[in-house]
Protein backbone atom coordinates (compact mmCIF):
# COMPACT_ATOMS: atom_id res chain seq x y z
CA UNK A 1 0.00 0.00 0.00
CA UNK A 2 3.22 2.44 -0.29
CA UNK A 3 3.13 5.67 -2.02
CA UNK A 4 -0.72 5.30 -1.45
CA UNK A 5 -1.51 6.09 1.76
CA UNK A 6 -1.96 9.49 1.77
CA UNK A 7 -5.05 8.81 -0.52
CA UNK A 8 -6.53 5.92 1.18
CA UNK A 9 -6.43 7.34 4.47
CA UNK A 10 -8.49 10.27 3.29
CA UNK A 11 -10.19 7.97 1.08
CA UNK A 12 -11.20 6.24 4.84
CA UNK A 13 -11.66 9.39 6.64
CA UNK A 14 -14.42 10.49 3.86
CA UNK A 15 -16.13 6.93 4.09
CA UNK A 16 -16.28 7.43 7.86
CA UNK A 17 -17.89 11.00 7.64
CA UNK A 18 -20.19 9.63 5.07
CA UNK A 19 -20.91 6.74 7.70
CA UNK A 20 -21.71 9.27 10.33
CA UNK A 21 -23.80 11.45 8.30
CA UNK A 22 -25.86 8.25 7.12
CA UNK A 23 -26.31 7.44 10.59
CA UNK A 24 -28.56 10.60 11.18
CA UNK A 25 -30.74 9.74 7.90
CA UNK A 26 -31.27 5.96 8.52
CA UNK A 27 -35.29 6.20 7.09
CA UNK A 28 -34.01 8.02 3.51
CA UNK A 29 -30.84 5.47 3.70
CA UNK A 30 -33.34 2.06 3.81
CA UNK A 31 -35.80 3.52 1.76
CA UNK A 32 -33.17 4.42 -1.24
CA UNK A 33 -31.34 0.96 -0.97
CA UNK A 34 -34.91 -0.64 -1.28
CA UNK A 35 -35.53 1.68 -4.13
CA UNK A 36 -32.00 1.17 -5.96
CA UNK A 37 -32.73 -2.81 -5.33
CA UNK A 38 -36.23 -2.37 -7.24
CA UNK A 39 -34.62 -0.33 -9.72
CA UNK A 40 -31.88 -2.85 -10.61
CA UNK A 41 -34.29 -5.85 -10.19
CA UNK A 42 -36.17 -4.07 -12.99
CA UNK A 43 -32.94 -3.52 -15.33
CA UNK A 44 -32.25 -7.04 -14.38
CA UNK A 45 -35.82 -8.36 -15.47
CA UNK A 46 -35.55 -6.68 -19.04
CA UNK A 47 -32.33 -8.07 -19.08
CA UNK A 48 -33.66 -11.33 -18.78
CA UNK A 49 -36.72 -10.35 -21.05
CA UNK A 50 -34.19 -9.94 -23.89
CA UNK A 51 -32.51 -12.99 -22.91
CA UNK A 52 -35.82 -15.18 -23.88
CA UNK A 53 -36.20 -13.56 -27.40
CA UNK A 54 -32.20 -14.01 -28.21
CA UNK A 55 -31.43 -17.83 -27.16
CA UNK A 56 -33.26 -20.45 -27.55
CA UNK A 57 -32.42 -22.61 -24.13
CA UNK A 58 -34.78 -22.42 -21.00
CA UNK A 59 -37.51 -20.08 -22.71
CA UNK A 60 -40.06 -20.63 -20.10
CA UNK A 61 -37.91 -20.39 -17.47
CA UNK A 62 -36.46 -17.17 -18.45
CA UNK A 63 -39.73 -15.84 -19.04
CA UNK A 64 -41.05 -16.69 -15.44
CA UNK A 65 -37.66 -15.09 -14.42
CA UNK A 66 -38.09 -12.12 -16.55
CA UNK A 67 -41.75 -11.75 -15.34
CA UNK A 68 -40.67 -12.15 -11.38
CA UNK A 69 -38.23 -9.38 -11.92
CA UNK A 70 -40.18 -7.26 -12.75
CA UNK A 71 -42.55 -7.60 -10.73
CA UNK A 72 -41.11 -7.35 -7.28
CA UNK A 73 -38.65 -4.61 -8.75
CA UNK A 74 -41.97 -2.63 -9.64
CA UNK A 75 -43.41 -3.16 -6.51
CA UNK A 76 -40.28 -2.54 -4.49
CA UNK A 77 -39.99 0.69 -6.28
CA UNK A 78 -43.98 2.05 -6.27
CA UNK A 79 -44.65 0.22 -2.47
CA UNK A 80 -41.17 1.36 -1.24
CA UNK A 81 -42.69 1.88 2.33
CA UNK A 82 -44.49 -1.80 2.63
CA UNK A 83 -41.17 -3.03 0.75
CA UNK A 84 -38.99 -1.52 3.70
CA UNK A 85 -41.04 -3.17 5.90
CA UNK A 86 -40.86 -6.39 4.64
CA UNK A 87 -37.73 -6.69 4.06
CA UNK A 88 -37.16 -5.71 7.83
CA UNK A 89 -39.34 -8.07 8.98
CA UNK A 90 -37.68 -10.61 7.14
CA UNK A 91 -34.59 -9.32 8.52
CA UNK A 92 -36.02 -9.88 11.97
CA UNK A 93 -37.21 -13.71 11.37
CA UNK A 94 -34.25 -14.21 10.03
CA UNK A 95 -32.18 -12.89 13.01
CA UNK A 96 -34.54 -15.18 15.03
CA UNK A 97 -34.31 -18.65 13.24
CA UNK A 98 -30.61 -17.81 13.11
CA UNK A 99 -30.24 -17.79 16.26
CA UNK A 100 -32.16 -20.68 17.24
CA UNK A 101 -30.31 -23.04 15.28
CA UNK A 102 -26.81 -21.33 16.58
CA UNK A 103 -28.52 -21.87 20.55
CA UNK A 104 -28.96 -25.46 19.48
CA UNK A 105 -25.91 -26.04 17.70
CA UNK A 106 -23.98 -24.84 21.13
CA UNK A 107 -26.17 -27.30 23.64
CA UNK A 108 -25.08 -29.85 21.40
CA UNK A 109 -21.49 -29.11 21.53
CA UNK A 110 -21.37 -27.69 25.05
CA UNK A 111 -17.66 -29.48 25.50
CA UNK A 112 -16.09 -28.20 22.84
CA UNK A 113 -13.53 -24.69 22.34
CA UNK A 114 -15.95 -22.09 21.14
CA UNK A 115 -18.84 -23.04 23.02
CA UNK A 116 -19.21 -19.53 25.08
CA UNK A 117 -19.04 -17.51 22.01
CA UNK A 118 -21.40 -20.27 20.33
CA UNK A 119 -24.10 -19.12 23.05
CA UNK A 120 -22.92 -15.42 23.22
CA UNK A 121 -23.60 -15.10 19.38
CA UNK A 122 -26.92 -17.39 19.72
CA UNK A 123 -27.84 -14.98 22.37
CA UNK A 124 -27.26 -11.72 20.41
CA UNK A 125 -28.80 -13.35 16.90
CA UNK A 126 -32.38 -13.69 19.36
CA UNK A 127 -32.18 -10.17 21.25
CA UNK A 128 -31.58 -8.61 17.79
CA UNK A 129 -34.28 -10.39 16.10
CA UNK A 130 -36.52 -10.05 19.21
CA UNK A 131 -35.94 -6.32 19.13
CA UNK A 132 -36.62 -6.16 15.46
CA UNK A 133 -39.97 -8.22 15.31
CA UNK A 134 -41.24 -6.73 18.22
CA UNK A 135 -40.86 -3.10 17.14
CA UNK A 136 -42.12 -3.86 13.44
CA UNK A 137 -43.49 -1.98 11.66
CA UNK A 138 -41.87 0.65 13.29
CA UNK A 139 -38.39 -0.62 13.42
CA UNK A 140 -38.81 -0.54 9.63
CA UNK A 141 -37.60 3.62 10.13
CA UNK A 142 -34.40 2.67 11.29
CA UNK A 143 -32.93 -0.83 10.96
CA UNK A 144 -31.71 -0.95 6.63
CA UNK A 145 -30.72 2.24 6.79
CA UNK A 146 -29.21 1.89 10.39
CA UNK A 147 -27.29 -1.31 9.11
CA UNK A 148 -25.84 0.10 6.08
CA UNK A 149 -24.68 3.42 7.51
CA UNK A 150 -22.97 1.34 10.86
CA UNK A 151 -21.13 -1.54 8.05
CA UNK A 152 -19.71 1.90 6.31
CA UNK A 153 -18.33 2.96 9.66
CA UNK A 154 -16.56 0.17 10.08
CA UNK A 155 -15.34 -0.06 6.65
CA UNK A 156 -13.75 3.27 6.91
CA UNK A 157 -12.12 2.32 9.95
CA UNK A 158 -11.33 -0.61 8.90
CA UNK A 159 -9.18 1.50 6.04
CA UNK A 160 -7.83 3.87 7.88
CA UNK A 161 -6.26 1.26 10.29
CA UNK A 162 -5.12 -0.56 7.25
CA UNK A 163 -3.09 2.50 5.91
CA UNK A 164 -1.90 4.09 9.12
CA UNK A 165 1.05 1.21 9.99
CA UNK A 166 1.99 1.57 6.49
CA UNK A 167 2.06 5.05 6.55
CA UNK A 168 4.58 4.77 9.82
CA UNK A 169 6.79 2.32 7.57
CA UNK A 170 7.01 4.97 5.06
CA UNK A 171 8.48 7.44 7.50
């Protein structure tokens, strides 16, 4: 990462001011990622569309493909608010059946090097999804947008830690 550290360090300190920023806006934040996933799910479904007219393999199945596309990308995009929601609720069951299954994995390796963190992260996976199923619809406002502006936190850390040592071996 020599001769290049100048830029990614700024490069990380912009990502975490971005991050930050985000983090006041989570509602506008989820709502735009659900609306850039409908949009691309459309682009994707005439995509797909074109694909049945130009080869002559899997026809039907392309169609049906073509046709599901868009579909949910249309309904993603005009329903953006109920598409939010979903999508956090299914965030939220998701969280939950994780977590079962990781509870049940560590009972039945209770012996075994890990098993603490097993239950710590089985734990966490079932608060988490508790928190988000019990606060739908309203945990809808916050969670996406929440989630995406917290991962680009950490990825600008993560880049600024990554070009600070190599900064000090330049010097």
């Amino acid at each position: 990462m020599a001769g290049n550290t100048w830029v990614v360090s700024i490069l990380a300190v912009l990502e975490l001011v971005l991050g930050f920023i985000l983090l006041g806006f989570p509602l506008i934040l989820g709502a735009s990622a659900v609306w850039v996933g409908g949009f691309v799910l459309l682009i994707a479904g005439v995509l797909r569309f074109v694909h049945v007219f130009s080869y002559g393999y899997n026809r039907w199945w392309n169609l049906l493909t073509a046709i599901l596309y868009l579909f949910t990308g249309g309904v993603m995009m005009y329903y953006t608010g109920q598409s939010l929601a979903m999508l956090t609720l299914l965030i939220g069951v998701a969280l939950l059946v994780g977590g079962t299954v990781r509870l049940v994995v560590a009972f039945s390796m209770l012996k075994s090097p890990g098993s603490t963190w097993r239950f710590f992260n089985a734990i966490i996976s079932l608060i988490l999804g508790g928190m988000v199923v019990y606060g739908w619809p309203d945990s809808s406002l916050w969670l996406i947008g929440t989630i995406i502006a917290v991962e680009m936190i950490f990825s600008g850390w993560t880049l600024l830690f990554m070009a600070l040592p190599a900064r000090r071996e330049e010097a």
